[in-house]
N, C-alpha and C. Protein backbone atom coordinates (compact mmCIF):
# COMPACT_ATOMS: atom_id res chain seq x y z
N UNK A 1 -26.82 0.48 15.30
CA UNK A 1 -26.35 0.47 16.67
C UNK A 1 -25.80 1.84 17.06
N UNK A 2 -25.15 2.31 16.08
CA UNK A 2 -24.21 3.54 16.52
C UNK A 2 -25.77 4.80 16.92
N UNK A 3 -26.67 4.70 16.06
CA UNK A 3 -27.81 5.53 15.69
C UNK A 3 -28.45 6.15 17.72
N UNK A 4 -28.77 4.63 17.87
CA UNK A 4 -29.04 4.01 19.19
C UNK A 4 -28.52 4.71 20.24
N UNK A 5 -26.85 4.22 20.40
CA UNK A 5 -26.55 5.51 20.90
C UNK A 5 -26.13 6.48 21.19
N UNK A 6 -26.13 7.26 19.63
CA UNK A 6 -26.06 8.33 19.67
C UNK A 6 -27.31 9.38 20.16
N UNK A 7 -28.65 8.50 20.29
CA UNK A 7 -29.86 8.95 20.53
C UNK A 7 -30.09 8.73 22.06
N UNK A 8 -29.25 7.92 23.02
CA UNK A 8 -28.61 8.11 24.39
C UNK A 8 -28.22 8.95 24.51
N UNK A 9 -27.31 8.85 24.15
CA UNK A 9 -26.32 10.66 24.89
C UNK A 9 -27.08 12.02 24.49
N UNK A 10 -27.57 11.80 23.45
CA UNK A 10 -28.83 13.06 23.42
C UNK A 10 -29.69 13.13 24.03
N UNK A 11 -30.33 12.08 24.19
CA UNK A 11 -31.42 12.41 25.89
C UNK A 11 -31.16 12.89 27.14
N UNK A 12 -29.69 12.02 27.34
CA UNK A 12 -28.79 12.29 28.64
C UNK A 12 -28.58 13.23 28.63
N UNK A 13 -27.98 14.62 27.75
CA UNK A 13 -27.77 15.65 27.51
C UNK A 13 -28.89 16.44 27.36
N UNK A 14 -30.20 16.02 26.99
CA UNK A 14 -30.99 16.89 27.31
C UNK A 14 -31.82 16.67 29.23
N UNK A 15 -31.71 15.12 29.34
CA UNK A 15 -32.19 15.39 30.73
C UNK A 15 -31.14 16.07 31.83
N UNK A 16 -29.85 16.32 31.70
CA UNK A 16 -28.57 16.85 32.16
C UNK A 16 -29.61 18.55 32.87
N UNK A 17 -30.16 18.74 31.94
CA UNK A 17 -30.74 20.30 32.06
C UNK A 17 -31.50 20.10 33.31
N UNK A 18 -31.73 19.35 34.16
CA UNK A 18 -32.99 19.21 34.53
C UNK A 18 -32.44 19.23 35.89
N UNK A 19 -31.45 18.69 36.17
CA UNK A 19 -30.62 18.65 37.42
C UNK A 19 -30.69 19.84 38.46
N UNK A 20 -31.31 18.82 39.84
CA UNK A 20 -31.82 20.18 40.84
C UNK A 20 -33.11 21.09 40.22
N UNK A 21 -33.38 20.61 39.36
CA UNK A 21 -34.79 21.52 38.52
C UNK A 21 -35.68 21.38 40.36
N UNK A 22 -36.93 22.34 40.06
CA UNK A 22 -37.39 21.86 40.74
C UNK A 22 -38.92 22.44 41.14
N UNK A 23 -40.11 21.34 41.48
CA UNK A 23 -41.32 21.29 41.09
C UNK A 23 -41.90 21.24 43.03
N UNK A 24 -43.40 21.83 42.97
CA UNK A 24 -43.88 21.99 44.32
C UNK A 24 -45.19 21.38 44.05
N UNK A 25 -45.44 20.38 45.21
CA UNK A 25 -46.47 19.85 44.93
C UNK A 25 -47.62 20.24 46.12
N UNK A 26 -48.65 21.07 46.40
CA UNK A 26 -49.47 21.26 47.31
C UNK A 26 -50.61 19.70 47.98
N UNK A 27 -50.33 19.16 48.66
CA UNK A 27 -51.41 17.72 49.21
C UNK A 27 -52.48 18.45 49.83
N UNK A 28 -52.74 19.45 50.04
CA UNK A 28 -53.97 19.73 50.90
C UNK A 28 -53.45 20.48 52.06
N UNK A 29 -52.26 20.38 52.66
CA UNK A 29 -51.99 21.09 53.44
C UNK A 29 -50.63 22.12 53.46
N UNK A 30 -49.46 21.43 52.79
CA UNK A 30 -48.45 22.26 52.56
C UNK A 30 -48.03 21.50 51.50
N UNK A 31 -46.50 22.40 51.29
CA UNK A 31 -46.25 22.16 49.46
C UNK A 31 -45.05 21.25 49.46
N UNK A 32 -44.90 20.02 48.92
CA UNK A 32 -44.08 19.01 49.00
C UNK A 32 -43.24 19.51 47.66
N UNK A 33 -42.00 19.67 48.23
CA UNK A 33 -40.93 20.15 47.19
C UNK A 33 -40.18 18.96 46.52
N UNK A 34 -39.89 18.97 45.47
CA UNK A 34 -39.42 17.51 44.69
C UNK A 34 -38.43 18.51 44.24
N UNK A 35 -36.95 18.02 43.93
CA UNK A 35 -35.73 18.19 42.77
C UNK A 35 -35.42 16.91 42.10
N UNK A 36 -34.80 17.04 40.88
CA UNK A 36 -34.29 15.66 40.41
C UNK A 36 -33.13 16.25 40.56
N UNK A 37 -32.46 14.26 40.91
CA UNK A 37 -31.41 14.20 41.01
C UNK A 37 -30.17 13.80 39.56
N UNK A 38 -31.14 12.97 39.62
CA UNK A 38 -31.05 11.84 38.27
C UNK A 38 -31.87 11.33 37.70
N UNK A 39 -31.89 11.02 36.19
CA UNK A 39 -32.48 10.82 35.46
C UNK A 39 -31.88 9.11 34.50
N UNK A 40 -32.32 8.23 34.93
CA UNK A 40 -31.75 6.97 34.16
C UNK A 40 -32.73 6.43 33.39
N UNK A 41 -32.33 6.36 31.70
CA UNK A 41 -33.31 6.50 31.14
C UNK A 41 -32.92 4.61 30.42
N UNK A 42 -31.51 4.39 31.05
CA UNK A 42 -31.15 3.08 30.71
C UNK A 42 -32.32 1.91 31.79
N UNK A 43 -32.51 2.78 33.01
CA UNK A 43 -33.20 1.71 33.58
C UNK A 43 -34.57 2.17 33.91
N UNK A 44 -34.65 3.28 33.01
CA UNK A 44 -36.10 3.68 32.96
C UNK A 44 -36.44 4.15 34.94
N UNK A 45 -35.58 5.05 35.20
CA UNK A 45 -35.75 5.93 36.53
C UNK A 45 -35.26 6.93 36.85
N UNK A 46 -35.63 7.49 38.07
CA UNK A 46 -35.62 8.84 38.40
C UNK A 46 -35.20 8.84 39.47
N UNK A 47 -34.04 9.92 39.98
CA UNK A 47 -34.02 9.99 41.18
C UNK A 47 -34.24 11.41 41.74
N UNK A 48 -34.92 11.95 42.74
CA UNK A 48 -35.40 12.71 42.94
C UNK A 48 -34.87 12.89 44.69
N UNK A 49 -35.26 14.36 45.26
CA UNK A 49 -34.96 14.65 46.39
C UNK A 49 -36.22 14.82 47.14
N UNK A 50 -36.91 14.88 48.15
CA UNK A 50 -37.99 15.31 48.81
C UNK A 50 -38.01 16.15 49.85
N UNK A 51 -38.54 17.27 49.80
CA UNK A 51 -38.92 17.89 51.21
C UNK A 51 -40.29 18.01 51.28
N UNK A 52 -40.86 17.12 52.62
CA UNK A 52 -41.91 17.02 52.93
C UNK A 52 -41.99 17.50 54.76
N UNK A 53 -42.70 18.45 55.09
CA UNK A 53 -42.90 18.71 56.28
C UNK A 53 -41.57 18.52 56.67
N UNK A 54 -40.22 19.32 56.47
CA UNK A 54 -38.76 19.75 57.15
C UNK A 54 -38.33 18.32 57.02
N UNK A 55 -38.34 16.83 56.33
CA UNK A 55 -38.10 16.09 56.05
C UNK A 55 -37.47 15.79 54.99
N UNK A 56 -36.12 15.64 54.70
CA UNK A 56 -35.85 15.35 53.48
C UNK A 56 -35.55 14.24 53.05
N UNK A 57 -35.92 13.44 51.77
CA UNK A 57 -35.36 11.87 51.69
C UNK A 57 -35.47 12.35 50.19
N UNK A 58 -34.12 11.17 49.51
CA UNK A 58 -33.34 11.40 48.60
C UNK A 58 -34.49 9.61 48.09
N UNK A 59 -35.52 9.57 46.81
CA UNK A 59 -35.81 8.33 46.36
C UNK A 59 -36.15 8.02 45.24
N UNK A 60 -35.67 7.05 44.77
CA UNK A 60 -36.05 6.46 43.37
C UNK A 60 -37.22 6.37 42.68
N UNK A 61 -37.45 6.56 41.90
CA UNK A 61 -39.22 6.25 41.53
C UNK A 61 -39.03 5.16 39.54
N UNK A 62 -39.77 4.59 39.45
CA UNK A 62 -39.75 4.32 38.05
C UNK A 62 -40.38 5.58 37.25
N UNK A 63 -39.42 5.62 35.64
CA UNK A 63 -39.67 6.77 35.20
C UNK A 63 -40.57 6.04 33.99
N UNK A 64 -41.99 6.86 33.77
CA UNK A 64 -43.36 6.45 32.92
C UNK A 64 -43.56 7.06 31.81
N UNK A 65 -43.89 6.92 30.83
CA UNK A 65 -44.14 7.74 29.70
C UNK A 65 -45.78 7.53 29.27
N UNK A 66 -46.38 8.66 29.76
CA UNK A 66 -47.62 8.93 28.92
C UNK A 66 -48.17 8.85 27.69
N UNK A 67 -49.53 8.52 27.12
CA UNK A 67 -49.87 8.46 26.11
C UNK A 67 -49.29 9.84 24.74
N UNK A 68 -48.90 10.90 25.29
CA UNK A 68 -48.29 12.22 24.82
C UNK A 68 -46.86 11.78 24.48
N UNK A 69 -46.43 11.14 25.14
CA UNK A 69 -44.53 10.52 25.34
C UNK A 69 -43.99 11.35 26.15
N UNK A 70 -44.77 11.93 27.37
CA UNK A 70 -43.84 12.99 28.41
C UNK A 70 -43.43 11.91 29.33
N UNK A 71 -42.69 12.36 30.05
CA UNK A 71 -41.64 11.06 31.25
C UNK A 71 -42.69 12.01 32.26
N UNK A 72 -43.13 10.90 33.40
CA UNK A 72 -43.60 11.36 34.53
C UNK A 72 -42.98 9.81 35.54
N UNK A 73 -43.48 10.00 37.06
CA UNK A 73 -43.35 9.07 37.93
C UNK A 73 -44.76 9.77 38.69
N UNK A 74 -44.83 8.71 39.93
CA UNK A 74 -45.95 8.71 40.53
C UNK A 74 -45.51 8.82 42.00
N UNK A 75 -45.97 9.56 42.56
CA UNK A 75 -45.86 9.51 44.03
C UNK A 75 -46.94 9.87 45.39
N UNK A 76 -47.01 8.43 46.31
CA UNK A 76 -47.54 8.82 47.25
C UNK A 76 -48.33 8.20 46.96
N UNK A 77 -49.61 7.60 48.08
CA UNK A 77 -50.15 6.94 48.29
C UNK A 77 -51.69 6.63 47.25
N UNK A 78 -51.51 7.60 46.75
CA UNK A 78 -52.65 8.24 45.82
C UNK A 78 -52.25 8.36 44.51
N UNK A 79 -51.03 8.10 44.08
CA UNK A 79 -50.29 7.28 42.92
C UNK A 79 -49.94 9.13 42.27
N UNK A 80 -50.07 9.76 42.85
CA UNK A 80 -50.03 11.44 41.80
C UNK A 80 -49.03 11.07 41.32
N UNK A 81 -49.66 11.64 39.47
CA UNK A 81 -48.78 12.10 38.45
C UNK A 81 -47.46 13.59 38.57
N UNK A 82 -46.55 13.04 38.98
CA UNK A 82 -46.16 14.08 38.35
C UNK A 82 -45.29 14.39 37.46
N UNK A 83 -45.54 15.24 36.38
CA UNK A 83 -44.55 15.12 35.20
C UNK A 83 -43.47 15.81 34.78
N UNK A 84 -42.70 15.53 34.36
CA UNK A 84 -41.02 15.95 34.04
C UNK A 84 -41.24 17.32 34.16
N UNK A 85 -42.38 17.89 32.90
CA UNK A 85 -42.40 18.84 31.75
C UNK A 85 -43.00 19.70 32.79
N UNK A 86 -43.23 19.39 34.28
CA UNK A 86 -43.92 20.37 35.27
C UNK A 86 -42.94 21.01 35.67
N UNK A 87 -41.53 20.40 35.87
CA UNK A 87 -40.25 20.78 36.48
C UNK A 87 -40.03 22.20 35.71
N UNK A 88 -39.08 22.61 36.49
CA UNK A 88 -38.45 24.41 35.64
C UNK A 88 -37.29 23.72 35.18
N UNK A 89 -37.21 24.31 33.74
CA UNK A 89 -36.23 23.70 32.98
C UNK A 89 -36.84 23.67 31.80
N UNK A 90 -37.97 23.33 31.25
CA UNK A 90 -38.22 23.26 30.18
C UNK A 90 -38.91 21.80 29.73
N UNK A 91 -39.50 21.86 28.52
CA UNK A 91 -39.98 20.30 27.95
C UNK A 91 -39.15 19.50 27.02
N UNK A 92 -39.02 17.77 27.79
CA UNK A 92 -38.66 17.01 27.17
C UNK A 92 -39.29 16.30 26.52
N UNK A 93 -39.30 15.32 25.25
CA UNK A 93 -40.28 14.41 24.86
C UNK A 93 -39.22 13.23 24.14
């Protein structure tokens, strides 16, 4: 049990790094800016910031782990991947 979580607070502490990280996503016409906010790995989610076309919304996404074991979520109508390890900050696994 103790093992458990002690292997929590080490994730938490490594996703801690990631805070305000932040990744640009191009759709075809301009570049949709994502930050994380938060990272809950107890309920398996993400919270993230959006600027889309001078729009900003603050939203949750479920957080996914790939056949590799990278954390990604999906966004938008077209389900895009996008993954942690894209963010500036560095790779988690």
């Amino acid at each position: 049990m103790q093992k458990q979580s002690q292997k929590k607070i080490e994730k938490s502490m490594e996703f801690k790094k990631y805070y305000l990280s932040e990744f640009q996503l191009h759709d075809g016409e301009v570049f949709i800016t994502f930050n994380i906010v938060a990272i809950n790995t107890d309920k398996n989610e993400i919270t993230v910031a959006i600027s889309n076309r001078g729009r900003i919304s603050v939203t949750t996404y479920d957080l996914l782990t790939d056949s590799n074991g990278s954390f990604y979520f999906e966004y938008g109508i077209n389900y895009e991947k996008i993954n942690i390890n894209d963010f500036e900050g560095g790779k988690v696994k």
